[in-house]
Structure formats: C-alpha cells, structure tokens
Protein backbone atom coordinates (compact mmCIF):
# COMPACT_ATOMS: atom_id res chain seq x y z
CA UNK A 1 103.04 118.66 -3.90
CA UNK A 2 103.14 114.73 -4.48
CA UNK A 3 103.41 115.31 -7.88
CA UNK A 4 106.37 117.71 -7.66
CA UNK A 5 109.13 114.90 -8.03
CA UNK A 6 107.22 113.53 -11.64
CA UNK A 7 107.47 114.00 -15.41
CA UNK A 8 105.16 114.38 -17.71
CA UNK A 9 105.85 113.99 -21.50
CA UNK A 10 103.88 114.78 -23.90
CA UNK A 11 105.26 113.82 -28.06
CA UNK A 12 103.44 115.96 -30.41
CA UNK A 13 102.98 119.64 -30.11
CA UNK A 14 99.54 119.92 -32.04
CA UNK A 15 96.38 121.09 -30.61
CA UNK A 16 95.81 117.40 -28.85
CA UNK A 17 99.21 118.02 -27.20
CA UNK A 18 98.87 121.46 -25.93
CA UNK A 19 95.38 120.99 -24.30
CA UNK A 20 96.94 117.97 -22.41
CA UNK A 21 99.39 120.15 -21.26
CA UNK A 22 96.81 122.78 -19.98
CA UNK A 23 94.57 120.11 -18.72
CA UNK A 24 97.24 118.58 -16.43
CA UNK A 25 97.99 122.50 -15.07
CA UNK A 26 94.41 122.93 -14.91
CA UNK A 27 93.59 119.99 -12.69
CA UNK A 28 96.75 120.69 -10.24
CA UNK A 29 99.55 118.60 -11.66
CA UNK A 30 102.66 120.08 -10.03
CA UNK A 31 105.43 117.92 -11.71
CA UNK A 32 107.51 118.83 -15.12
CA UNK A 33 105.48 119.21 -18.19
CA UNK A 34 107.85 118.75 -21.39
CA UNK A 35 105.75 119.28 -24.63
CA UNK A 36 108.08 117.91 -27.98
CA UNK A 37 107.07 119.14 -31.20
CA UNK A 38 108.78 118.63 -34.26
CA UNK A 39 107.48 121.81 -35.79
CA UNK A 40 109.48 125.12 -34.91
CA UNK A 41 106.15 126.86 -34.49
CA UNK A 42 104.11 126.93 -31.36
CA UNK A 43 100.99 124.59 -31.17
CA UNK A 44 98.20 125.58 -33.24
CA UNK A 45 94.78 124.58 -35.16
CA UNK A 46 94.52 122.76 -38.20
CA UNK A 47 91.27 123.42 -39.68
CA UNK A 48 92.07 127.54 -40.37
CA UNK A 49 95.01 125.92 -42.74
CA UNK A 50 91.74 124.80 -45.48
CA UNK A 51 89.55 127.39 -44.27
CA UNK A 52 89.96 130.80 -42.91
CA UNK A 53 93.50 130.68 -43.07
CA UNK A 54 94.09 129.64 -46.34
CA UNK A 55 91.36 131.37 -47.50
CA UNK A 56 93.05 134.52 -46.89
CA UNK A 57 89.98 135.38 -43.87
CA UNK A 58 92.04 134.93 -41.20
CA UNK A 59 95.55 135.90 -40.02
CA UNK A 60 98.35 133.50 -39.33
CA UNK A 61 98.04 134.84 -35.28
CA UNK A 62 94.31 133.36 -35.06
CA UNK A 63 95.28 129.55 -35.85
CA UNK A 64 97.62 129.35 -32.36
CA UNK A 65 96.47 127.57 -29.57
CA UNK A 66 97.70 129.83 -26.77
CA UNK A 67 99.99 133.16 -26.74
CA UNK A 68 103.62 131.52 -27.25
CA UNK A 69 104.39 133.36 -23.59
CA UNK A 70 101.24 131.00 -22.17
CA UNK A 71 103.53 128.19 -22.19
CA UNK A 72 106.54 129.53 -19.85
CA UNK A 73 103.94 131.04 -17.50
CA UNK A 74 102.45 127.61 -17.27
CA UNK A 75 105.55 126.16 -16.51
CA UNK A 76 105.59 124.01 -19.90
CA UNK A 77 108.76 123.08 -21.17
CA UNK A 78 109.00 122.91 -24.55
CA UNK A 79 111.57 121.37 -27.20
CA UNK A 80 110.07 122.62 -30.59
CA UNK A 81 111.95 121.93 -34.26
CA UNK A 82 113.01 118.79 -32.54
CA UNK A 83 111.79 115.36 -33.89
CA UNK A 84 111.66 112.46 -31.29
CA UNK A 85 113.18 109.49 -32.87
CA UNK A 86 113.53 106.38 -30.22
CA UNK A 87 111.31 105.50 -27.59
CA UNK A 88 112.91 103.41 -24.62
CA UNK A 89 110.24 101.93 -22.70
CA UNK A 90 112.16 99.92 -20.10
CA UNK A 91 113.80 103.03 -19.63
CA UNK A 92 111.07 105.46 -20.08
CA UNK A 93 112.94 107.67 -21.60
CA UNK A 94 112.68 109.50 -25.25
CA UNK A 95 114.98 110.31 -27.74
CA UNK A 96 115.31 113.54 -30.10
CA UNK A 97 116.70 114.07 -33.31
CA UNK A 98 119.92 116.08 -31.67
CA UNK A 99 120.54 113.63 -28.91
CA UNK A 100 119.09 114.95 -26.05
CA UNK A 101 117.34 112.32 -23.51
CA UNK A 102 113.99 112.85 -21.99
CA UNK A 103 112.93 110.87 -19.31
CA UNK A 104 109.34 110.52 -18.31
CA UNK A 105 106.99 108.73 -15.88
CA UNK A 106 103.62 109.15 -18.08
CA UNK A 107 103.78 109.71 -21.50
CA UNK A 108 101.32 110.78 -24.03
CA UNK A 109 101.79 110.18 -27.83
CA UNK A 110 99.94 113.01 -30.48
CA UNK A 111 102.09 112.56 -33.17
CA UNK A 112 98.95 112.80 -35.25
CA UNK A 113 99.48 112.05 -38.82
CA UNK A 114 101.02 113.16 -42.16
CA UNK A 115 100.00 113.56 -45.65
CA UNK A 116 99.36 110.20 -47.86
CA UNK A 117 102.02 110.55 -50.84
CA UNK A 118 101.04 110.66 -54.45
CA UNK A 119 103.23 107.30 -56.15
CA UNK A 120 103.22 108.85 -59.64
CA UNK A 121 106.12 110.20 -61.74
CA UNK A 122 106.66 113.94 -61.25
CA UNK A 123 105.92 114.00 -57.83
CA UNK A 124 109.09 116.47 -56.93
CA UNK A 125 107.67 119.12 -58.79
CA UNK A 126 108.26 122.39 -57.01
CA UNK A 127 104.48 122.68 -57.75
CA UNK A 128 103.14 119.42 -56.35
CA UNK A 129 101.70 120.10 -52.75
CA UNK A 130 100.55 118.74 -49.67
CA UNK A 131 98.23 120.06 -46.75
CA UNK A 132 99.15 119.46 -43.22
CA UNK A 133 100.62 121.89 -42.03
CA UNK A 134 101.70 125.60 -41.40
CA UNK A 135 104.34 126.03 -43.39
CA UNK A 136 102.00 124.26 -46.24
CA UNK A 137 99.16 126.24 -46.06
CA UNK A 138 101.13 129.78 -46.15
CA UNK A 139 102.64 128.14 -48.99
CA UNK A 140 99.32 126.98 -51.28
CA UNK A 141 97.90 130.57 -49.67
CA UNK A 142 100.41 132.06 -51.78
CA UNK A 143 100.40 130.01 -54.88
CA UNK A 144 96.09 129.93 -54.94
CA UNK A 145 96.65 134.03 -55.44
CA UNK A 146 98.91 133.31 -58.04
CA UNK A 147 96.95 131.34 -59.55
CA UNK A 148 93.83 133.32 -59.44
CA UNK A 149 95.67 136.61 -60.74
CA UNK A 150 97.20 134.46 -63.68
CA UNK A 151 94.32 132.52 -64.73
CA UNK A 152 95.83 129.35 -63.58
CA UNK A 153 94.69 125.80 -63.21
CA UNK A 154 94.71 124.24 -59.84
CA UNK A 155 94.80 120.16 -60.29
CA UNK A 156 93.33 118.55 -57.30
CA UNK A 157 94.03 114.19 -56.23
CA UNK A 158 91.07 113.72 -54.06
CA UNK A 159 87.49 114.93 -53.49
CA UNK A 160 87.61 114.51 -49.71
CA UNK A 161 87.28 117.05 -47.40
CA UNK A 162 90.66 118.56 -47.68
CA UNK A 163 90.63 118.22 -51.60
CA UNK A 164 87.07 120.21 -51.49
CA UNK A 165 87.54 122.98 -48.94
CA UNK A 166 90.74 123.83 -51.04
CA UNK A 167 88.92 123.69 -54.58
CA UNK A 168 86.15 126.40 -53.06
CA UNK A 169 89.04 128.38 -51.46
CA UNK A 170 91.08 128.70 -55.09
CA UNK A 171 87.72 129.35 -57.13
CA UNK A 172 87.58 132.45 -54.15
CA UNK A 173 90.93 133.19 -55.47
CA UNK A 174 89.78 132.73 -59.34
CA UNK A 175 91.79 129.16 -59.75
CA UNK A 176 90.62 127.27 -62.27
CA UNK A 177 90.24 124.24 -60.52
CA UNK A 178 89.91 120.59 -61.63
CA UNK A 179 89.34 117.31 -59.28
CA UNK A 180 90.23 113.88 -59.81
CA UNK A 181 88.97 111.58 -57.30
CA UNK A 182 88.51 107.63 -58.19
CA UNK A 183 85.17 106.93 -57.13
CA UNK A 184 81.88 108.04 -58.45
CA UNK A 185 81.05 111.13 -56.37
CA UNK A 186 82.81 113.26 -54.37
CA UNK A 187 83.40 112.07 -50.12
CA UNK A 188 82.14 109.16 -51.85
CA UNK A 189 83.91 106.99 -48.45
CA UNK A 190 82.34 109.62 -45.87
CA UNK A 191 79.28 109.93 -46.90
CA UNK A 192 78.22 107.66 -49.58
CA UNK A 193 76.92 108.32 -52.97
CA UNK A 194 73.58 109.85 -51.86
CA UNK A 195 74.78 112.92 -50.08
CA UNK A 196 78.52 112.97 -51.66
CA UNK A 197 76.99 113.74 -55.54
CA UNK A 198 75.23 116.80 -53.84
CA UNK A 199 78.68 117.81 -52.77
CA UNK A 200 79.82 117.93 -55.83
CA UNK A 201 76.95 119.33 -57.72
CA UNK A 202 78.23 122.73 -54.96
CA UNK A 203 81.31 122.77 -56.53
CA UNK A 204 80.14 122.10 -60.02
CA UNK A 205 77.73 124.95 -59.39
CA UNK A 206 81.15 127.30 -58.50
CA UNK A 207 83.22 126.03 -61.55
CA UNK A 208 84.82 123.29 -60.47
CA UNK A 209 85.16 120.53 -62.63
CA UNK A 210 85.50 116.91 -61.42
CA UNK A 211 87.01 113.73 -62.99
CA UNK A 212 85.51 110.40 -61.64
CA UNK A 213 86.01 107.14 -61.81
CA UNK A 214 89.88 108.04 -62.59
CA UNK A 215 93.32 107.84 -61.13
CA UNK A 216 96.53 110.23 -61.52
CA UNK A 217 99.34 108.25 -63.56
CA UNK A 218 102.23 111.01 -63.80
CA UNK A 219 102.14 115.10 -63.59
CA UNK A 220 104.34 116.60 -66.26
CA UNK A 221 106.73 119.54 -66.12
CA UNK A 222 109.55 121.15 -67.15
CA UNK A 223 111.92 123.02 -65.27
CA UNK A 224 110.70 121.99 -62.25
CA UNK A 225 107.18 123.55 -62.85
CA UNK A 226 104.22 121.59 -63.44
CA UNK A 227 102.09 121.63 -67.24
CA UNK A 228 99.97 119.02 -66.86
CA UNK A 229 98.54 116.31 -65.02
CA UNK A 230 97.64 112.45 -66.61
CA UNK A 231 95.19 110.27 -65.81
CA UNK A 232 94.58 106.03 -66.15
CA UNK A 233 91.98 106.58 -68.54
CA UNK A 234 94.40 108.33 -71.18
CA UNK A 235 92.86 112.46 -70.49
CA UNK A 236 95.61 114.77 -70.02
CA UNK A 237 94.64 117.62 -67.56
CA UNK A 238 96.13 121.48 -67.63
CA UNK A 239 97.69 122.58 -64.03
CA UNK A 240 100.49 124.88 -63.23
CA UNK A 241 99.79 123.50 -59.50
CA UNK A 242 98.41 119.93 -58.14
CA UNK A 243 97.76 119.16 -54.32
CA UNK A 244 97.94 115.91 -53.30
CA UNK A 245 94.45 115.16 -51.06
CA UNK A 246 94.64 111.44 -50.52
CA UNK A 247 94.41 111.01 -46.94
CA UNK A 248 96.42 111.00 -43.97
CA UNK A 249 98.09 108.17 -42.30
CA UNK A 250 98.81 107.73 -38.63
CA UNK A 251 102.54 108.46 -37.89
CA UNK A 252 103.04 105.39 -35.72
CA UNK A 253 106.80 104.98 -36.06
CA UNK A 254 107.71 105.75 -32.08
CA UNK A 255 104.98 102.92 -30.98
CA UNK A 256 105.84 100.44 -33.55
CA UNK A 257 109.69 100.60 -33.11
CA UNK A 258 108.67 100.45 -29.16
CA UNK A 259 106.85 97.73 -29.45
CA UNK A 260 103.50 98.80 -28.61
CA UNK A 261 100.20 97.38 -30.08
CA UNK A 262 98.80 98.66 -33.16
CA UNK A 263 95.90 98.28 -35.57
CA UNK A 264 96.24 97.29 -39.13
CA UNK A 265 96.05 99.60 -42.18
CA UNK A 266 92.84 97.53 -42.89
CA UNK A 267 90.88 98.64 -40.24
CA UNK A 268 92.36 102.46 -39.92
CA UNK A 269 95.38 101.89 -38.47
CA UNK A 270 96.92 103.64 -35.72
CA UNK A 271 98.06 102.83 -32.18
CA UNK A 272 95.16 100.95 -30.28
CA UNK A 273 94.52 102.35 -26.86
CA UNK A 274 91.20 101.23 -24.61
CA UNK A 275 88.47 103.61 -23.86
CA UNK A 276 90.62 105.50 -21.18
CA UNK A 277 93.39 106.27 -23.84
CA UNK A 278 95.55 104.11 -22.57
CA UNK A 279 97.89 101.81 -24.78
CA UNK A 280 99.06 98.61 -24.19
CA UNK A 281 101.62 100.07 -22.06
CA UNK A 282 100.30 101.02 -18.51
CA UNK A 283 102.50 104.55 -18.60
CA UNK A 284 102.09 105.68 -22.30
CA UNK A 285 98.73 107.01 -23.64
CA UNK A 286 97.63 108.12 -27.26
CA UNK A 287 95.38 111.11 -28.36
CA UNK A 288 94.37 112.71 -31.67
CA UNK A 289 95.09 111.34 -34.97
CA UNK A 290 97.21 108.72 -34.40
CA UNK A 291 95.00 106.90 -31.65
CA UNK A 292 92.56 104.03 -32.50
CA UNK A 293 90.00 103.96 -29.40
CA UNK A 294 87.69 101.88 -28.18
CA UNK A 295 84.66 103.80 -28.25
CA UNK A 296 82.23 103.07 -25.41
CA UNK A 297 79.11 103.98 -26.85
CA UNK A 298 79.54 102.98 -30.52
CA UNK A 299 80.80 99.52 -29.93
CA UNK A 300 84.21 99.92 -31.86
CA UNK A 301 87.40 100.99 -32.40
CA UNK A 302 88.11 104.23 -33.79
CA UNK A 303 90.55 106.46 -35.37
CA UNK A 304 89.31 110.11 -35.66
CA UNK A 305 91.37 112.71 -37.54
CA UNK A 306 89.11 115.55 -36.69
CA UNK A 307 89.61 118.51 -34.75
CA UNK A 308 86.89 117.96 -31.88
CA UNK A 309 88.66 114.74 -31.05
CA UNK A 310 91.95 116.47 -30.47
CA UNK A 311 90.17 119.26 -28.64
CA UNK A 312 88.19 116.83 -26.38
CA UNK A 313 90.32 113.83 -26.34
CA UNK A 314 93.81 115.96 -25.00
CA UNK A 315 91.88 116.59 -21.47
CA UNK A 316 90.73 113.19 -20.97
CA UNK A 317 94.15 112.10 -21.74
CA UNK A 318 95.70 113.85 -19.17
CA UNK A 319 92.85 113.26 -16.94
CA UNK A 320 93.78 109.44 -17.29
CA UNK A 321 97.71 109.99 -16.91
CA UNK A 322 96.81 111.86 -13.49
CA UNK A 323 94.92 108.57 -12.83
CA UNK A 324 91.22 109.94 -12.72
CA UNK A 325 88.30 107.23 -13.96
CA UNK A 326 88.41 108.33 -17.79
CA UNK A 327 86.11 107.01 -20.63
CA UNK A 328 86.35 108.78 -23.78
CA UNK A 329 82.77 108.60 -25.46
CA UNK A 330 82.57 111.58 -27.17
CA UNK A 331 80.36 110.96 -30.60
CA UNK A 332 83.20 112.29 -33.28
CA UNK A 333 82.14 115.34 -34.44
CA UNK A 334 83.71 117.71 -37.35
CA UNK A 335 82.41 120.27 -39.55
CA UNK A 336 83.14 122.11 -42.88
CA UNK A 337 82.59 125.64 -44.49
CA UNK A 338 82.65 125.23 -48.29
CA UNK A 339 81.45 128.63 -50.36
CA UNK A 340 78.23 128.91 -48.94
CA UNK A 341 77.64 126.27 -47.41
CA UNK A 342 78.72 125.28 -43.57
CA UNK A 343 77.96 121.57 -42.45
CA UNK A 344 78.31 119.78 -39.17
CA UNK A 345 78.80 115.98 -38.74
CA UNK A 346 78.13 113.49 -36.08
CA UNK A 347 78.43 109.72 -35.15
CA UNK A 348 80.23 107.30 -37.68
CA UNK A 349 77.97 105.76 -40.53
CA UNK A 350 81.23 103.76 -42.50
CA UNK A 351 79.96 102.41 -46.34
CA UNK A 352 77.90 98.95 -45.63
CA UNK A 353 76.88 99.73 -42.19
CA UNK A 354 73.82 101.91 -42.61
CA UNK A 355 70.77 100.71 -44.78
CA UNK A 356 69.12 104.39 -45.54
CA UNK A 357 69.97 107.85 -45.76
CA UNK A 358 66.45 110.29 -44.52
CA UNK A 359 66.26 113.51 -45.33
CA UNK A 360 64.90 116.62 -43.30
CA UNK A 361 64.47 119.96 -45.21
CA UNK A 362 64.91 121.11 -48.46
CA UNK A 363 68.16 119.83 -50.41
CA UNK A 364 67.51 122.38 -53.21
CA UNK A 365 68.12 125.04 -51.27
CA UNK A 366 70.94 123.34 -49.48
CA UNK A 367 69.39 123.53 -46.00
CA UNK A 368 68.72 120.63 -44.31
CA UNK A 369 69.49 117.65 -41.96
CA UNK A 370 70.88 113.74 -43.18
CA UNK A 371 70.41 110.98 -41.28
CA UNK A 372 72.46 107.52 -41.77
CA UNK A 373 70.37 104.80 -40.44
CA UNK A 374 70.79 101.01 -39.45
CA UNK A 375 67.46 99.11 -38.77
CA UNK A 376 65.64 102.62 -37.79
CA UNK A 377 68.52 103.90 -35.10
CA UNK A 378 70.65 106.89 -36.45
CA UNK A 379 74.22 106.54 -36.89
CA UNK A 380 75.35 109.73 -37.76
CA UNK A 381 73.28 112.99 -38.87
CA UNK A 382 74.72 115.96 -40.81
CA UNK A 383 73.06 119.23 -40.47
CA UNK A 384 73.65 121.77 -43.96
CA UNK A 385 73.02 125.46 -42.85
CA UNK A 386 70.75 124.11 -40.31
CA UNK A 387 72.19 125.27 -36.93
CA UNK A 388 71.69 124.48 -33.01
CA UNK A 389 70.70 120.98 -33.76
CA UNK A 390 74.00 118.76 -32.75
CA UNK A 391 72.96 118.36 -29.45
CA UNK A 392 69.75 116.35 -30.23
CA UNK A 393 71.53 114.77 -33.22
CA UNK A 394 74.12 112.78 -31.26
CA UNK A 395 71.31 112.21 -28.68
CA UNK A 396 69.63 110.44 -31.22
CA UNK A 397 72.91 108.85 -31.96
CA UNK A 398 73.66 107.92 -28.05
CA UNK A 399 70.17 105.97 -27.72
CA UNK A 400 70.36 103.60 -30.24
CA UNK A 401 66.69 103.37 -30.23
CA UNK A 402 64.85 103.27 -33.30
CA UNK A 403 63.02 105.99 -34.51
CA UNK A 404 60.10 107.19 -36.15
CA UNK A 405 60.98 107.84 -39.54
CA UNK A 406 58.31 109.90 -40.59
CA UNK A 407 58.73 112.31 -37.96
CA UNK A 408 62.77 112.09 -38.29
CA UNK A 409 61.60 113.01 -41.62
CA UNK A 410 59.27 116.50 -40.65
CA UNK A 411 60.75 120.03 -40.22
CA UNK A 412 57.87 120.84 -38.51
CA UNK A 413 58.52 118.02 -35.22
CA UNK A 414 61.07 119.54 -33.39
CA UNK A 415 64.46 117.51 -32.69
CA UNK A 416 64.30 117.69 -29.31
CA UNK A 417 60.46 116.02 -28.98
CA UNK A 418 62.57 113.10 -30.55
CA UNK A 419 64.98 112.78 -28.10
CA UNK A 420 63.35 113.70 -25.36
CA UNK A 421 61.04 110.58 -26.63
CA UNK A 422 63.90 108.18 -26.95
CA UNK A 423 64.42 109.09 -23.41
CA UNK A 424 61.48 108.82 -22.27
C-alpha cells in the first residue's frame, strides 16, 4: 500500500493514455489514477476511423479501448469533455477548461496531435473536412455515402496515408475521388519515389485520379457548400466535399507554456523525452504522438504517430512513472489496408538516409517485401500481402549488419536463415 497516498495523472484520453492507465493497475499501483480527455467519448483506436470504421466494416462499439464500465471497476477516474489548459509544475498541479485543479505526483502527457490546417480561402466550408477523430470520421462516414449514392466528387489535399486509405474507402462507396498532393508520387516523404508511384498506380487502377506536382490555392462554394477546388497551376477541380490530409502536428501547448524542452518543427517537433519517456522534468513523462524519443537502437530521436507506438509506448510509460528500468526500443511499426491490398511497415528509412530500395517477390502482382538500405544494413522493410514476416524484418533492422543482397533479394531463402545469420 505505499503507493496508496499518490496521484497519478495522466493528460490525454487516447489509446496511449488508457493503456497507461491499465498498465499502472496491472503492475500493482494502488494510488489515484485520473485519466483527462478532452473528448466526451471514452478512449478509443484511431486507425478503424480510415479503415474499418469509416469504411462502413466495422461498428462504432469495436474502435473503444475498454467497456466504458472497465474504467470505474479499475478505479480510474476520469474527467472526459474537459480540456486541460495550464500546467503548474512547481505546483504539480493541472488545470481544466472549467476550473477544476488536479494535483499530481507523476504525470504523463498523450495529448497526441491534431489535424494540419489547410491556409487557403474557403476553408469554413461546411464541406471541408478533417480526420482525427470520432466525431470526424462518423461525419466523412456519412458524407462518403452521400457521395457515392449522388455521384459525387470527393477532393482529397494529400496522398499520405490518411489521404489514401480515405480515397479507397469513398471509391468503396462510389466517390469520385480526386488527389492533390505536391510531390511527384504519392507517400512520396514515407517511402520515396520507388515504392510511393506503385501506390498510386493501386489507386489509379480503382479510379482515383491524382494531381502532382500541385498545391490547393482556394476551394469555392456557395452557400456554404463546396463546387470546386483550385490549384497553383491554374486547373480547377469538381468536389462537393474536400478533406484536408496534410499531416498532423504535435499538440505541445501544455509543455511549451510549462516550460518543458521541445524539438523544433524542423526535425518533427514534439516534446523531447530520453529513452525512458521521461521529459526534461523528472515527474512528467510523454507518450504517443506528441513525444520525440530517443530511440536506443536507431541512434535518434523520434516522433511516431502510429498506433503500435501508442499501444507499446503507454506501458513503458507507466512502467517508468512507477520507477522500473524502462528503455523504449521498440522498431516503429504501422500498417495499412487499402482495397486489396494490406501492408506492414518497420524501422525508419527518412528521404536521404537510405542508398537502395531491394525488392523480394513479385510487384505485379502486388505481393512482396521492400527493403530500404544504407551501406547493405536494412532500415526499414515493408511487407505487401506477404504475412508472418515482421518478426525477422525488424531483426534484420535490430542488427545493423550488412546483408547479402542477393539472398535479401530471393523468395526462395527464407527470412529467418537471414537473421538467424546476422546472429550468428
């Protein structure tokens, strides 16, 4: 019962938050948990809100975290619809939007991130949308069947990840759909030019057209609906409905205002917190989204906005707030169903720091296995409809050893000869 007489608090009711929460029941912690959520809904997933969700597979039930009764029979407190707007450190205590004072002795900020914001004219369309969260995708859910039933024209700002699992969900609703997306090829910035133009010969294949090399310059309405989107090169595009897909930013405004250290827009932003998740206050820690880590294994800080690092990172957390020897090294990890087509993604290959992209399998058929490589070691690997193969992938990852190319190269040489190799 030592812990009986502390507090826990935990900012940011997402699915980084919640598994903190558990983790701290789940290894014994008998003080107060308080979990603060600006939402009113109870924690839950993102990635159903592009896919399964929004797609119309999956019901709104499936995307919570844990049965909203889990959390009073864990002894959670929570404070949900309730922003926290001032962080006291010399006090440790936080503030929320109606006044009300939470004190802590650890704290944990997941305040993950929010939705970049299109700086054109015609922005406040009622038919200019964002993804993030809940109440968006049950919105866009709702419009992409309107669309689809009325032969409408979806206009997409971005060919990232968000901007493509959306396109393939409104061509399943029979959306016209159009991209825009500034660089040459689609998750041009993820995965480079090689791999991103096959991305968007998939969509191309399913009817979606793309605009490259282009900007948005205004979206134009009337009567608060949108007609029609422009770009910087002069081409005026049809849509009744545009989504905004151009990124996410870290929502760092309790750190900053607190004083704690943070990491430049430059080089991802975020707050920066060492390998154990800790910032550069000894009783606050970061997780999720809006954490920039220093990665043991890869050498650098990170910011990871995918759902394995909320997942993962949450536990360790709370694992280092309960003061247990805590180095967060898992490789980042995310994955992506598009038509088709499901993918999974490992390590962190950023444009300039890999000289060659291998291939194992057959691209035509969209089954196989890329490699990023620097000097002969793999930095990341993405396996397309190849399953059962992450496990040796960020093996290959976690040597650093160089490898034989050819055989990284052969279907026929198992994965697992190679790491067990590298090993070896």
């Amino acid at each position: 019962m030592v812990d009986a007489h502390r507090t826990f608090v935990i900012v940011g009711a997402g699915l980084a938050g919640a598994k903190a929460a558990e983790a701290l029941r789940s290894e014994g912690f008998t003080g107060r948990v308080i979990l603060i959520g600006d939402e009113r809904d109870h924690p839950y997933e993102r990635p159903p809100l592009s896919k399964g969700y929004l797609t119309g597979k999956e019901e709104r039930e499936s995307v919570f975290v844990h049965e909203p009764s889990w959390y009073a029979a864990s002894d959670i407190e929570l404070h949900l619809g309730q922003p926290a707007v001032h962080l006291d450190r010399e006090a440790k205590r936080v503030v929320l939007g109606d006044g009300t004072v939470v004190h802590y002795d650890k704290l944990l900020l997941a305040t993950g991130a929010e939705p970049r914001r299109l700086d054109v004219p015609g922005t406040g369309l009622a038919g200019v949308h964002h993804l993030r969260r809940l109440a968006h995708a049950e919105r866009l859910r709702h419009v992409l069947a309107g669309l689809g039933r009325d032969n409408g024209h979806l206009l997409i700002a971005g060919a990232g990840w968000i901007g493509l699992e959306v396109a393939a969900a409104a061509r399943g609703y029979g959306a016209e759909v159009t991209v825009v997306e500034p660089e040459a090829t689609a998750l041009h910035a993820v995965l480079g030019p090689e791999i991103g133009r096959l991305f968007g010969d998939l969509h191309a294949d399913h009817g979606v057209r793309f605009h490259f090399g282009a900007r948005l310059t205004e979206i134009v309405g009337q009567d608060g609906m949108v007609l029609a989107a422009r770009t910087d090169d002069g081409e005026e595009h049809p849509a009744h409905a545009v989504l905004a897909a151009i990124g996410a930013a870290p929502r760092t405004a309790l750190a900053e205002t607190s004083g704690l250290a943070l990491v430049d827009r430059e080089h991802g932003g975020g707050i920066a917190v060492d390998a154990s998740l800790c910032t550069s206050d000894p009783d606050i820690y970061a997780v999720g989204d809006v954490a920039a880590a220093h990665h043991p294994v890869l050498g650098t800080r990170l910011r990871v906005e995918h759902w394995a690092n909320a997942l993962n990172g949450g536990p360790a957390a709370a694992r280092a707030m309960l003061g247990h020897e805590v180095a967060y090294d898992r490789v980042p990890y995310f994955f992506s169903d598009q038509y088709d087509v499901g993918l999974e993604y490992s390590g962190y290959a950023p444009p300039g720091g890999y000289d060659q992209v291998l291939i194992r399998g057959d691209v035509g058929k969209r089954e196989f296995i890329a490699f990023w490589l620097s000097e002969g070691r793999v930095l990341a690997g993405m396996n397309v409809n190849v399953w059962d193969v992450t496990e040796h992938i960020q093996a290959l990852i976690r040597s650093k050893a160089p490898v034989d190319r050819e055989a990284l190269s052969d279907p026929s040489v198992p994965l697992a000869s190679l790491t067990a190799a590298e090993g070896a």
